[in-house]
Protein backbone atom coordinates (compact mmCIF):
# COMPACT_ATOMS: atom_id res chain seq x y z
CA UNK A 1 -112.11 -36.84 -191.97
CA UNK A 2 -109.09 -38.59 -192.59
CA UNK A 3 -106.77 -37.33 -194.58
CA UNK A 4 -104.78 -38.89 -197.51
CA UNK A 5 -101.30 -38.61 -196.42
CA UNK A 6 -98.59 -41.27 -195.85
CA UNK A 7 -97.93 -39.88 -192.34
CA UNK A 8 -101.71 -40.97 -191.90
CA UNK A 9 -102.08 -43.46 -193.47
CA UNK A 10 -102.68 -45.45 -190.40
CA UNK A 11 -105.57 -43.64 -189.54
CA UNK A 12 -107.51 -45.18 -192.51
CA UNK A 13 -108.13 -48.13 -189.99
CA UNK A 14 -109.89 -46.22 -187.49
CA UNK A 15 -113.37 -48.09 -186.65
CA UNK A 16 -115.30 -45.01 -188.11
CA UNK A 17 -112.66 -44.24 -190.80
CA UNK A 18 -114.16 -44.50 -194.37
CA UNK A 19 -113.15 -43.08 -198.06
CA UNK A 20 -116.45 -42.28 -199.93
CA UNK A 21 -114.97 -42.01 -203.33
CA UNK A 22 -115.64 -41.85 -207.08
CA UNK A 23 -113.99 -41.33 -210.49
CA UNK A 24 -114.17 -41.12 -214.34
CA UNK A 25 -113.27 -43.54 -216.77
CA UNK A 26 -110.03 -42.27 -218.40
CA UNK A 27 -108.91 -45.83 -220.38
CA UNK A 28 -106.13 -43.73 -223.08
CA UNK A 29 -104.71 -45.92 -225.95
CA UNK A 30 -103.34 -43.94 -228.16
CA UNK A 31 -102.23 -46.58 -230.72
CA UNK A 32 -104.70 -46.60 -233.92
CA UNK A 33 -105.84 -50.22 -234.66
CA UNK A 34 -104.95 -51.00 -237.84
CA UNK A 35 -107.68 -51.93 -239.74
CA UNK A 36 -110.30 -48.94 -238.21
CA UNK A 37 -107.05 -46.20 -237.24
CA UNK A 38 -109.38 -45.67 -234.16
CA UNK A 39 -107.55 -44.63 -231.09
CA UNK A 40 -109.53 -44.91 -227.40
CA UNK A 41 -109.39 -41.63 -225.28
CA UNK A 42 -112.48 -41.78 -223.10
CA UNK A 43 -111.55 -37.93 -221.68
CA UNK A 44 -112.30 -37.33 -225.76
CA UNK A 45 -115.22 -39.92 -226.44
CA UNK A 46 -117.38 -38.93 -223.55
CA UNK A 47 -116.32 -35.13 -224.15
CA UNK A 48 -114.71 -34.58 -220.49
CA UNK A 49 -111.83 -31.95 -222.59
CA UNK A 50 -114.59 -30.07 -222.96
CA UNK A 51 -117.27 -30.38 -220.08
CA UNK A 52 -114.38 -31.52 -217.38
CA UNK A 53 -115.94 -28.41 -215.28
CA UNK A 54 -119.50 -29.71 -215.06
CA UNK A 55 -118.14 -32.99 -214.64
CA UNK A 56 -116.15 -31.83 -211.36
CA UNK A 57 -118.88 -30.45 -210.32
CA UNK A 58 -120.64 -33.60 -210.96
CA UNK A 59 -118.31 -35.14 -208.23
CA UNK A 60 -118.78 -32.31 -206.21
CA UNK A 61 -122.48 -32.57 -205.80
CA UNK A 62 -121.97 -36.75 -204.32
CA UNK A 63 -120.58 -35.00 -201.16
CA UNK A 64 -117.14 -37.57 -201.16
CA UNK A 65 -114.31 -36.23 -199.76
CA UNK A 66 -111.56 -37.71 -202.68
CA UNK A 67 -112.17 -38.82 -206.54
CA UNK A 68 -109.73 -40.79 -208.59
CA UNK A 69 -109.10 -38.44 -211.10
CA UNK A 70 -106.55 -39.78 -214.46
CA UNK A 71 -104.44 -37.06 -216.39
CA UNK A 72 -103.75 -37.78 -220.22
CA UNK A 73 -99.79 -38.54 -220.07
CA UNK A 74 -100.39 -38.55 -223.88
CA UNK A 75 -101.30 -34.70 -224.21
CA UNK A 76 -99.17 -33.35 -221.23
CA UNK A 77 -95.57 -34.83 -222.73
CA UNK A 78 -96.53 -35.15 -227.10
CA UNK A 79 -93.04 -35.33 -227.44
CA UNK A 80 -90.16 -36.31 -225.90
CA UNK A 81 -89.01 -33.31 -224.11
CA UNK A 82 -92.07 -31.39 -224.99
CA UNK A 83 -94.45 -30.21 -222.37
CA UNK A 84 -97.68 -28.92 -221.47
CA UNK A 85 -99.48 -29.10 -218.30
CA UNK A 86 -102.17 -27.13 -218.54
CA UNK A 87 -105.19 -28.60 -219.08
CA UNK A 88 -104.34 -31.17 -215.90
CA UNK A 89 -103.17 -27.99 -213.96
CA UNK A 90 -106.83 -26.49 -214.11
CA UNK A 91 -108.63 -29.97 -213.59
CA UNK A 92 -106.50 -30.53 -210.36
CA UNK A 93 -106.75 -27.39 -209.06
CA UNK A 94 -110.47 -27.13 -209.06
CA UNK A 95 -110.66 -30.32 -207.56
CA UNK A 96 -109.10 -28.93 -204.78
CA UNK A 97 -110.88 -25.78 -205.09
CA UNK A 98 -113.97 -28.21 -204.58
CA UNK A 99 -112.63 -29.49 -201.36
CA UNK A 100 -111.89 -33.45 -202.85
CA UNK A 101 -108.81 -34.67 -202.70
CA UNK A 102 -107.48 -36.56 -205.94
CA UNK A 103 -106.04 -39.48 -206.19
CA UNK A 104 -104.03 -39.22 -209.17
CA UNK A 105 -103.87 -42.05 -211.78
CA UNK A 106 -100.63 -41.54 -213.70
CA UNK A 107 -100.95 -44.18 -216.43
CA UNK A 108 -103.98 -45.81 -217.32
CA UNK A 109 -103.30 -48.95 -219.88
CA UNK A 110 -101.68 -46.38 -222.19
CA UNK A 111 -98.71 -44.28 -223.53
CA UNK A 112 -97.40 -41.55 -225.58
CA UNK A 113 -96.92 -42.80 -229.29
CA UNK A 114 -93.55 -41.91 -229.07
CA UNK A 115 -92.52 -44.42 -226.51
CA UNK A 116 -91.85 -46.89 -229.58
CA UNK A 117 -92.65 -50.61 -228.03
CA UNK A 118 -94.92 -49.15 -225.05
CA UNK A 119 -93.94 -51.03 -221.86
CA UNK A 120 -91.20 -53.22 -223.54
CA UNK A 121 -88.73 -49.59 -224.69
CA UNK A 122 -85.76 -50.26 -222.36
CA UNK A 123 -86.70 -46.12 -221.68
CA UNK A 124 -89.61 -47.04 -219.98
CA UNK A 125 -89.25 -46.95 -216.92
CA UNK A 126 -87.50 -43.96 -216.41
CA UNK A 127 -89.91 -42.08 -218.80
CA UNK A 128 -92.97 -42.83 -216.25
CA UNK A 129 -90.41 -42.05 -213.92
CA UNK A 130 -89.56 -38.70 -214.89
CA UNK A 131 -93.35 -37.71 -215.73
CA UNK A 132 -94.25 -39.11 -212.13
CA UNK A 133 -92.25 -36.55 -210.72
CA UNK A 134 -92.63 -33.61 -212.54
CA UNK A 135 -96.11 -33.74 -211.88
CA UNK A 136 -95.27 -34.72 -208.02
CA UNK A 137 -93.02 -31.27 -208.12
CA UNK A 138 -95.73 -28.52 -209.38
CA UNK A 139 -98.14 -30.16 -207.11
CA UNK A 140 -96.34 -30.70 -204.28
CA UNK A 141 -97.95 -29.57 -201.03
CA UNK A 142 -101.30 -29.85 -202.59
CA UNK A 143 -102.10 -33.51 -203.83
CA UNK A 144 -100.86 -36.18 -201.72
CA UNK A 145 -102.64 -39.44 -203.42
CA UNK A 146 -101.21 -41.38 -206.85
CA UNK A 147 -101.62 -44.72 -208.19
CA UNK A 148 -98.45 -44.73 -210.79
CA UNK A 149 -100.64 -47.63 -212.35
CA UNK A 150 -103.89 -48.66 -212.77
CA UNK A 151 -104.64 -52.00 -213.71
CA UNK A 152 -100.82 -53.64 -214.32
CA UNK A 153 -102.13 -57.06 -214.83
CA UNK A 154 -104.90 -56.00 -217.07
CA UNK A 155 -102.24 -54.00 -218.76
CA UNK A 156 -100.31 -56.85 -219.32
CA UNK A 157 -103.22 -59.08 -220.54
CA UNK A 158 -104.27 -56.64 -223.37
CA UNK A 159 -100.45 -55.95 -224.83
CA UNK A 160 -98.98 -58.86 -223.94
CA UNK A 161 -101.53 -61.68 -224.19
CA UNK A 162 -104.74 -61.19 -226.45
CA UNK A 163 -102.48 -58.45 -228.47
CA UNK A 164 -105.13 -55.45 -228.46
CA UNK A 165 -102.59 -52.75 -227.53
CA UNK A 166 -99.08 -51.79 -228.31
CA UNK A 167 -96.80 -53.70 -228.05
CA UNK A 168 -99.38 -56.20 -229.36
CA UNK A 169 -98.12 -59.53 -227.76
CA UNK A 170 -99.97 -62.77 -228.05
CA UNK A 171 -98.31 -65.37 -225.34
CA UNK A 172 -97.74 -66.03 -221.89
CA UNK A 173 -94.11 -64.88 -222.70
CA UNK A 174 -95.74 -61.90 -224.04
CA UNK A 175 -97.29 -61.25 -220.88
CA UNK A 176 -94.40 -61.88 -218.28
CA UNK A 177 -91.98 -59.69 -220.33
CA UNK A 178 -94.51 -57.01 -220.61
CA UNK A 179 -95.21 -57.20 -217.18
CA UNK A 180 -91.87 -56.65 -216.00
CA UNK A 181 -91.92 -53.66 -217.86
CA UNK A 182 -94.92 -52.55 -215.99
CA UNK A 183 -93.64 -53.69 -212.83
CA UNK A 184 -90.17 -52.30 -213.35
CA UNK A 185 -92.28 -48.42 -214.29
CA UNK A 186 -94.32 -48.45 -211.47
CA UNK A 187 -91.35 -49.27 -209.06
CA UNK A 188 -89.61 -46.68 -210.49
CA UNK A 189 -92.35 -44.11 -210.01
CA UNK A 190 -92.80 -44.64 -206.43
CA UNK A 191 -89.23 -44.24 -205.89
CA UNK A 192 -89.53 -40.96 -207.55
CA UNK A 193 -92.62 -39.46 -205.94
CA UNK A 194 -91.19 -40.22 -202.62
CA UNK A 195 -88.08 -38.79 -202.96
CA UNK A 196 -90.28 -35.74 -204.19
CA UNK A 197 -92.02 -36.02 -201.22
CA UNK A 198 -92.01 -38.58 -198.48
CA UNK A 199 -96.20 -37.05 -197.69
CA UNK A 200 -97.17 -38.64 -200.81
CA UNK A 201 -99.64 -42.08 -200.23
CA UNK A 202 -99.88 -44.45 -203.09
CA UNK A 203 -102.46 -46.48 -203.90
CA UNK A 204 -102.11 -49.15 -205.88
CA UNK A 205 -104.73 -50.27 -207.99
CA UNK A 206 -105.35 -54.08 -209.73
CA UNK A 207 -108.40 -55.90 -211.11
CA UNK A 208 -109.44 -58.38 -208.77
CA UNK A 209 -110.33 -62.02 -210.24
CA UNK A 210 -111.66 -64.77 -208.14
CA UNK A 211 -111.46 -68.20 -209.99
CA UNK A 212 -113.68 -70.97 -209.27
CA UNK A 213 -114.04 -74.83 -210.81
CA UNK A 214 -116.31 -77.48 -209.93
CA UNK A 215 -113.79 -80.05 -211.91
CA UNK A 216 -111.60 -81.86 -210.07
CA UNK A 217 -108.98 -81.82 -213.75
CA UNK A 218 -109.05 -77.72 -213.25
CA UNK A 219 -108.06 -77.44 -209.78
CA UNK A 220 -104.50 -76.53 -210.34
CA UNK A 221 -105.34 -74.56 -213.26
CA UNK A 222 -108.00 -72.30 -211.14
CA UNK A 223 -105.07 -72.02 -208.60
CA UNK A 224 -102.37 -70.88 -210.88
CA UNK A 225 -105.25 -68.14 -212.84
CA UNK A 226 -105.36 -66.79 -208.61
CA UNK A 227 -101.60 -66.39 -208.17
CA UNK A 228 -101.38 -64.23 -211.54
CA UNK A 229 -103.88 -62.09 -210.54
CA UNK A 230 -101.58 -61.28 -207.42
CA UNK A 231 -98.52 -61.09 -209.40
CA UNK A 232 -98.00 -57.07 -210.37
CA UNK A 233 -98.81 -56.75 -206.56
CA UNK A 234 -95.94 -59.31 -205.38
CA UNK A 235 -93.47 -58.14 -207.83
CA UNK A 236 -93.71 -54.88 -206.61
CA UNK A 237 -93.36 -55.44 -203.24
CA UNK A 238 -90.53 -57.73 -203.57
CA UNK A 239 -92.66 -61.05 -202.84
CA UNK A 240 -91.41 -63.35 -205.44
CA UNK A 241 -88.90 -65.04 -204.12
CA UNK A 242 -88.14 -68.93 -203.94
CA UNK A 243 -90.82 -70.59 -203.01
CA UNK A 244 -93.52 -68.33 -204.53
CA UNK A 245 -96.00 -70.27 -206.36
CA UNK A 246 -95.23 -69.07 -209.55
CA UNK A 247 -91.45 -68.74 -209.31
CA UNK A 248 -90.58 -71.90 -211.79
CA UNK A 249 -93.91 -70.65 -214.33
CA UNK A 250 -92.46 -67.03 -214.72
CA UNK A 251 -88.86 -68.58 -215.09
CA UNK A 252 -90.43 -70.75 -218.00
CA UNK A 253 -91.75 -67.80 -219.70
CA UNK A 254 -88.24 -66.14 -219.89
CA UNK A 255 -88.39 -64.13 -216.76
CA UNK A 256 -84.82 -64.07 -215.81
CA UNK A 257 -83.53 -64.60 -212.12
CA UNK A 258 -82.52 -61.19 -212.54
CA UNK A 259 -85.43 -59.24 -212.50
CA UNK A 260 -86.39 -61.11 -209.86
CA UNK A 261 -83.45 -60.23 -207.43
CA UNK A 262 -84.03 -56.80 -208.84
CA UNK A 263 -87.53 -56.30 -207.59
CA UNK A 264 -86.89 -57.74 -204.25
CA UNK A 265 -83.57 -55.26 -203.88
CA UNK A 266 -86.02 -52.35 -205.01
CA UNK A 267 -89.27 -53.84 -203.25
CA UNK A 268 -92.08 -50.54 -202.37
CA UNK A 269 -94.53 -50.65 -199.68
CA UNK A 270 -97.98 -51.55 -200.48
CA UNK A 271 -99.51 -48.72 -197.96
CA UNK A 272 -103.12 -48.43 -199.78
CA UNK A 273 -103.91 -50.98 -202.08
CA UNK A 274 -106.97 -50.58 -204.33
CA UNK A 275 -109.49 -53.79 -205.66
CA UNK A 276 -111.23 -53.59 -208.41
CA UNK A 277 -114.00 -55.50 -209.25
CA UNK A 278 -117.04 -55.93 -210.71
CA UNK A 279 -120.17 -58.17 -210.32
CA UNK A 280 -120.59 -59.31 -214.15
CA UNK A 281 -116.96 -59.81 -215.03
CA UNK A 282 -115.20 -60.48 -211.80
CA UNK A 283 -116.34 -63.78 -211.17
CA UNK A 284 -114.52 -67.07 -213.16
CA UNK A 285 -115.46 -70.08 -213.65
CA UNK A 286 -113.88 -72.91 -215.08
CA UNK A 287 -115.52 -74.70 -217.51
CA UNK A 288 -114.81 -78.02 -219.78
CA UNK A 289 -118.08 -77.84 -223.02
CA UNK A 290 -119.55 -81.27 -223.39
CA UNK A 291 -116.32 -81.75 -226.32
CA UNK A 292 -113.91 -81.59 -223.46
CA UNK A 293 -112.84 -77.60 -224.53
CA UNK A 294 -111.65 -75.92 -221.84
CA UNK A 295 -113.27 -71.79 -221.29
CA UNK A 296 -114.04 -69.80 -218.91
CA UNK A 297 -117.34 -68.76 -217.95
CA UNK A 298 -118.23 -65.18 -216.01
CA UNK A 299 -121.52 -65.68 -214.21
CA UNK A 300 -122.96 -62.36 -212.42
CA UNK A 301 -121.76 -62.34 -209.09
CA UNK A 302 -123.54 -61.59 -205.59
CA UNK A 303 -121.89 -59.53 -202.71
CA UNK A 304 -120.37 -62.24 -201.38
CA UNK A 305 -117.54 -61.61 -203.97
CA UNK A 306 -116.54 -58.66 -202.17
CA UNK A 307 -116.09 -60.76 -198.85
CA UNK A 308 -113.98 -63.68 -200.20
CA UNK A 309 -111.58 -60.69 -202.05
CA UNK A 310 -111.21 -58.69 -199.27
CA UNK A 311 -110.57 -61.93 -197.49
CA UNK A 312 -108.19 -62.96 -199.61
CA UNK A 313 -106.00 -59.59 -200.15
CA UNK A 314 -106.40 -58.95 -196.12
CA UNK A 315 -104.52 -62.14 -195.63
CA UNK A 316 -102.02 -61.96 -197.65
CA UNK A 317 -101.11 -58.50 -197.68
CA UNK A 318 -102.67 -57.05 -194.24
CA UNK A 319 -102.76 -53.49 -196.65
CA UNK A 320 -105.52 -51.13 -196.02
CA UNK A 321 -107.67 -52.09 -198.83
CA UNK A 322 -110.56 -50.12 -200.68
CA UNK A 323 -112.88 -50.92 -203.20
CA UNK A 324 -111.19 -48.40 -205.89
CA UNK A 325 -113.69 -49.44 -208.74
CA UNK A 326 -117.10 -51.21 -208.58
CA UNK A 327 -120.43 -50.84 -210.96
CA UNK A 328 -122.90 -52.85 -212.71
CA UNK A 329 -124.08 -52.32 -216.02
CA UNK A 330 -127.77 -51.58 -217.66
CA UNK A 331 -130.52 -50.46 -215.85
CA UNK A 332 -130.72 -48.07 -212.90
CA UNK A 333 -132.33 -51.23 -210.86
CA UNK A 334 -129.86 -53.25 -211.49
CA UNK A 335 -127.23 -50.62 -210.60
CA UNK A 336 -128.82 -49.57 -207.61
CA UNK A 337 -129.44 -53.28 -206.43
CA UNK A 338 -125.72 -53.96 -206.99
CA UNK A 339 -124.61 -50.79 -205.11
CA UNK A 340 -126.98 -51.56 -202.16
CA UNK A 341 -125.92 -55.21 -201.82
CA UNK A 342 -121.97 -54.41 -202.20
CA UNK A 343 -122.60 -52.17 -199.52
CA UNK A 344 -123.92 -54.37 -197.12
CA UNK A 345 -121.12 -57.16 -198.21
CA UNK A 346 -118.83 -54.32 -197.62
CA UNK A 347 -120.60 -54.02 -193.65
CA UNK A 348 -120.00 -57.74 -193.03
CA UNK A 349 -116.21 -56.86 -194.00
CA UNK A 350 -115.54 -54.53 -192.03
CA UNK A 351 -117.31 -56.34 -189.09
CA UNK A 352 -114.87 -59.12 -188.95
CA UNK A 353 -111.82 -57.25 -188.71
CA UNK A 354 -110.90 -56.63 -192.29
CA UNK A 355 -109.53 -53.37 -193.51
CA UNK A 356 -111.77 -52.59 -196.47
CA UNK A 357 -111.53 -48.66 -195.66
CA UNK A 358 -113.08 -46.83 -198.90
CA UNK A 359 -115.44 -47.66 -201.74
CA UNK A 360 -115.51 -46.45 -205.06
CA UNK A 361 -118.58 -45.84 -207.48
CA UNK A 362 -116.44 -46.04 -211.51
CA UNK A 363 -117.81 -44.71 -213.27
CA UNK A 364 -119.16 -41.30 -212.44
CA UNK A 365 -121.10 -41.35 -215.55
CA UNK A 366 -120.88 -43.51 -218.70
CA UNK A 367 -118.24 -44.99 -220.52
CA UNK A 368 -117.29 -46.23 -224.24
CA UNK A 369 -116.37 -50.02 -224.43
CA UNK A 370 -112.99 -50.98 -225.46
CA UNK A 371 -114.44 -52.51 -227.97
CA UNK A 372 -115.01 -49.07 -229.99
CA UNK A 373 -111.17 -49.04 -231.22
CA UNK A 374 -111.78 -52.25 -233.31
CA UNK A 375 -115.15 -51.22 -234.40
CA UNK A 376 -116.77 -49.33 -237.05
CA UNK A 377 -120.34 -48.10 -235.69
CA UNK A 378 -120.70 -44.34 -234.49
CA UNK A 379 -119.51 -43.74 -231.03
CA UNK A 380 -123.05 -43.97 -229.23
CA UNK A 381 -123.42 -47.30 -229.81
CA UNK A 382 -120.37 -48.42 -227.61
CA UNK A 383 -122.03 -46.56 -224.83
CA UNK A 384 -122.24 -48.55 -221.57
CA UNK A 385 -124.25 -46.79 -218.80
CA UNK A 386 -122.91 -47.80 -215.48
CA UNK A 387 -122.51 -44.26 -213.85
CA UNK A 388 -124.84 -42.69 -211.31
CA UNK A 389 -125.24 -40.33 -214.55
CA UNK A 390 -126.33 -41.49 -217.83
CA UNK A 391 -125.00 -40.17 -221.62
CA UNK A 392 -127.55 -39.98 -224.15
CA UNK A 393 -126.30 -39.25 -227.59
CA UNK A 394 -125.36 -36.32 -227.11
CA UNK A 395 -123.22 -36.82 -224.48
CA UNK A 396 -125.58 -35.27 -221.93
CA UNK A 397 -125.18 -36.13 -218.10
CA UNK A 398 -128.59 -37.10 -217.01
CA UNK A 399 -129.03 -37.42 -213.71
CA UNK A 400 -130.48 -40.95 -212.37
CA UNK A 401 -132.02 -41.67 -209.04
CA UNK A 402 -128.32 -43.24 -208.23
CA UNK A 403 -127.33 -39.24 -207.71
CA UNK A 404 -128.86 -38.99 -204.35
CA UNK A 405 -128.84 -42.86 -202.94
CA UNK A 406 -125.54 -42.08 -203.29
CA UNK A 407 -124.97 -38.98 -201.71
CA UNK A 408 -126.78 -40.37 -198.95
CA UNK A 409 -124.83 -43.01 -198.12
CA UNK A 410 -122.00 -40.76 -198.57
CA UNK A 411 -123.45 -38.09 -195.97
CA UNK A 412 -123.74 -41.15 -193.55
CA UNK A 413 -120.04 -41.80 -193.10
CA UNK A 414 -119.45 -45.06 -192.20
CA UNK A 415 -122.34 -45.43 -190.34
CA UNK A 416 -124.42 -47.62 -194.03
CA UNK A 417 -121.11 -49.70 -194.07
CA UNK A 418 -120.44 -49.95 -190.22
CA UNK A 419 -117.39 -49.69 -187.77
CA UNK A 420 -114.14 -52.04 -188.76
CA UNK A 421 -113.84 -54.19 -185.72
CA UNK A 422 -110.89 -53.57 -183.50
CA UNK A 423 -107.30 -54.98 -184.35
CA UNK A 424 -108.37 -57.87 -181.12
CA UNK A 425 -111.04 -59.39 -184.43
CA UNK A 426 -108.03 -59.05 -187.18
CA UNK A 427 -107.12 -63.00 -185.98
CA UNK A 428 -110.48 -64.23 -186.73
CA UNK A 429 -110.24 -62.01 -190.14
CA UNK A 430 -107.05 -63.87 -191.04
CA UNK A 431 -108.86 -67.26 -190.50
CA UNK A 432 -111.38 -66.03 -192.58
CA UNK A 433 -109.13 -65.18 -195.46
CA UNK A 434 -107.03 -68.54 -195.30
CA UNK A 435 -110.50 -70.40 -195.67
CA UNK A 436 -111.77 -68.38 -198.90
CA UNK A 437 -108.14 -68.64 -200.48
CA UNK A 438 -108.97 -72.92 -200.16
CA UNK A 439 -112.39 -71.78 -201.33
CA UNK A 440 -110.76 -70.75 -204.83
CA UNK A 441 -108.88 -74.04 -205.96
């Protein structure tokens, strides 16, 4: 079994190396909305504080060697200055007790209330920073896996663009500045961790986007909606430079030259990068109504999403990539027809060359929509089943007949998803992903 370690890291590519992984859903905005003073904490609406050891064990019983596991920034650090670790300190260690290796997610969309303007306080950055390593210090020499981020673009969207969370933006300004401030914090972090300790892999995790238009007009519109979905993941890594697609757009919306030179003179490695994506929300297409208004549809999406992604993130950043979050919603058949066909999409992959090296079932059980912070109806009716385990009302994990198809394929290895071809295929691979990235526009 390969182990998640930067010294390693390598090894991910092995023909017959494959993650088997799986997580909760740990969304925390912390920020009441103003009209329902409804915060989202899914740790607290699908009672994980409470049942986080049956849950564990939950993950336990799947067999996979690793689980991307979030800790509430929000309850370890209240205050500034003010500390408490223990909660995450039990969670984490009986995760390794268990024998799976976490992947911790440091920040996931949200932030403690006292971080006045979220990802826009000039503190930012050094806040995540300092949080980052504290918990890289206690568990040093026993985790090895974070993703400082999850989600930056998404992050960005919802505080900077459609103004859900703090700091509440509504613009395409909005969403630049904010996502420098992202950016900037999860720079930051990985500077910190690895000066904690050069063992520790990151993975970075985005939502994946694939943008399609059968209208000649929306053509360069489809193409710019693809570059921003690679932005967080080029700023980070220094990419932006002069003749980067989006270089004159981002200078437009205020971005200042700058940041710019300041992310390329601090640019991080991109050693594991995580995709997320999902078969009824993934897919865009762009749309003009019979009035001429432009939208955006969201069709539900076969597995050949997965091969014109991986495609497309192979190319341009040659990472080892793994499907860090995939699911459908409703019924068990629908589930288990989406997890079966991702699977073999995620065969054909690896068959041409192309370094998809894990996948990811998220959730392990079910979630609460985002959509229960603005709302007013009692918590089970935001309920989304997606997991291998079902909530009822009650918040009860029931076991669905996803439990064991998955544990199966996990037991297999990487014989259900097949050996990555050799490094001798990796030029047809690239051909492959320069074709789907025309596919898009």
């Amino acid at each position: 079994m390969t182990r998640l370690r930067n010294s390693e890291r390598q090894r991910l590519l092995d023909p017959d190396a494959f993650l088997w992984c799986t997580g909760i859903e740990d969304t925390f905005v912390t920020a009441p909305w103003q009209k329902t003073g409804r915060t989202l904490d899914e740790y607290e609406l699908t009672g994980h504080y409470d049942r986080w050891r049956d849950d564990l064990r939950l993950i336990a019983e799947l067999r996979v060697s690793a689980a991307r596991y979030g800790i509430p920034w929000h309850r370890i650090n209240p205050a500034r200055g003010v500390w408490d670790w223990s909660w995450a300190d039990a969670a984490i260690d009986r995760l390794l007790e268990l024998g799976i290796e976490p992947i911790v997610d440091l920040v996931h969309y949200g932030l403690p209330a006292w971080i006045e303007k979220a990802y826009l306080n000039p503190d930012f950055a050094e806040r995540m920073a300092e949080y980052a390593g504290r918990a890289a210090e206690r568990w040093r020499g026993k985790v090895f896996a974070y993703t400082p981020l999850n989600e930056p673009r998404i992050t960005a969207w919802y505080c900077g663009r459609i103004g859900w969370w703090p700091p509440f933006g509504r613009s395409w300004k909005s969403f630049v500045t904010v996502m420098d401030g992202v950016c900037r914090g999860i720079v930051r972090t990985v500077q910190t961790l690895k000066s904690v300790d050069p063992e520790i892999l990151i993975a970075h995790v985005d939502a994946t986007d694939l943008y399609d238009t059968d209208d000649p007009g929306l053509d360069d519109e489809a193409q710019h909606r693809q570059e921003i979905v690679f932005l967080a993941l080029d700023l980070v890594s220094g990419r932006v430079g002069e003749g980067h697609r989006l270089r004159s757009w981002l200078s437009r919306q205020g971005l200042p030259d700058e940041s710019l030179a300041w992310f390329s003179d601090n640019a991080v490695e991109l050693p594991l990068i995580g995709i997320n994506l999902y078969p009824m929300f993934t897919q865009k297409r762009l749309l003009r109504s019979g009035s001429g208004r432009f939208r955006i549809a969201m069709p539900y999406a076969d597995g050949r999403l997965i091969d014109r992604l991986a495609a497309m993130y192979w190319e341009r950043y040659h990472a080892p990539l793994f499907i860090s979050e995939t699911a459908s919603v409703g019924a068990v058949k629908r589930r288990r027809a989406w997890m079966e066909e991702s699977l073999v999409a995620v065969r054909r992959v690896r068959e041409q060359g192309i370094g998809l090296v894990g996948y990811t079932w998220w959730p392990l059980f079910a979630l609460v929509t985002w959509a229960y912070r603005q709302g007013t109806n009692p918590p089970p009716y935001y309920l989304k089943q997606m997991g291998l385990w079902d909530l009822d009302e009650r918040l009860n994990r029931i076991s669905t007949e996803l439990v064991p198809v998955f544990r199966r394929h996990v037991e297999a290895g990487s014989a259900d998803v097949g050996r990555r071809r050799s490094a001798a295929a990796e030029t047809r691979a690239t051909r492959i992903g320069a074709a789907s990235a025309q596919s898009v526009v």
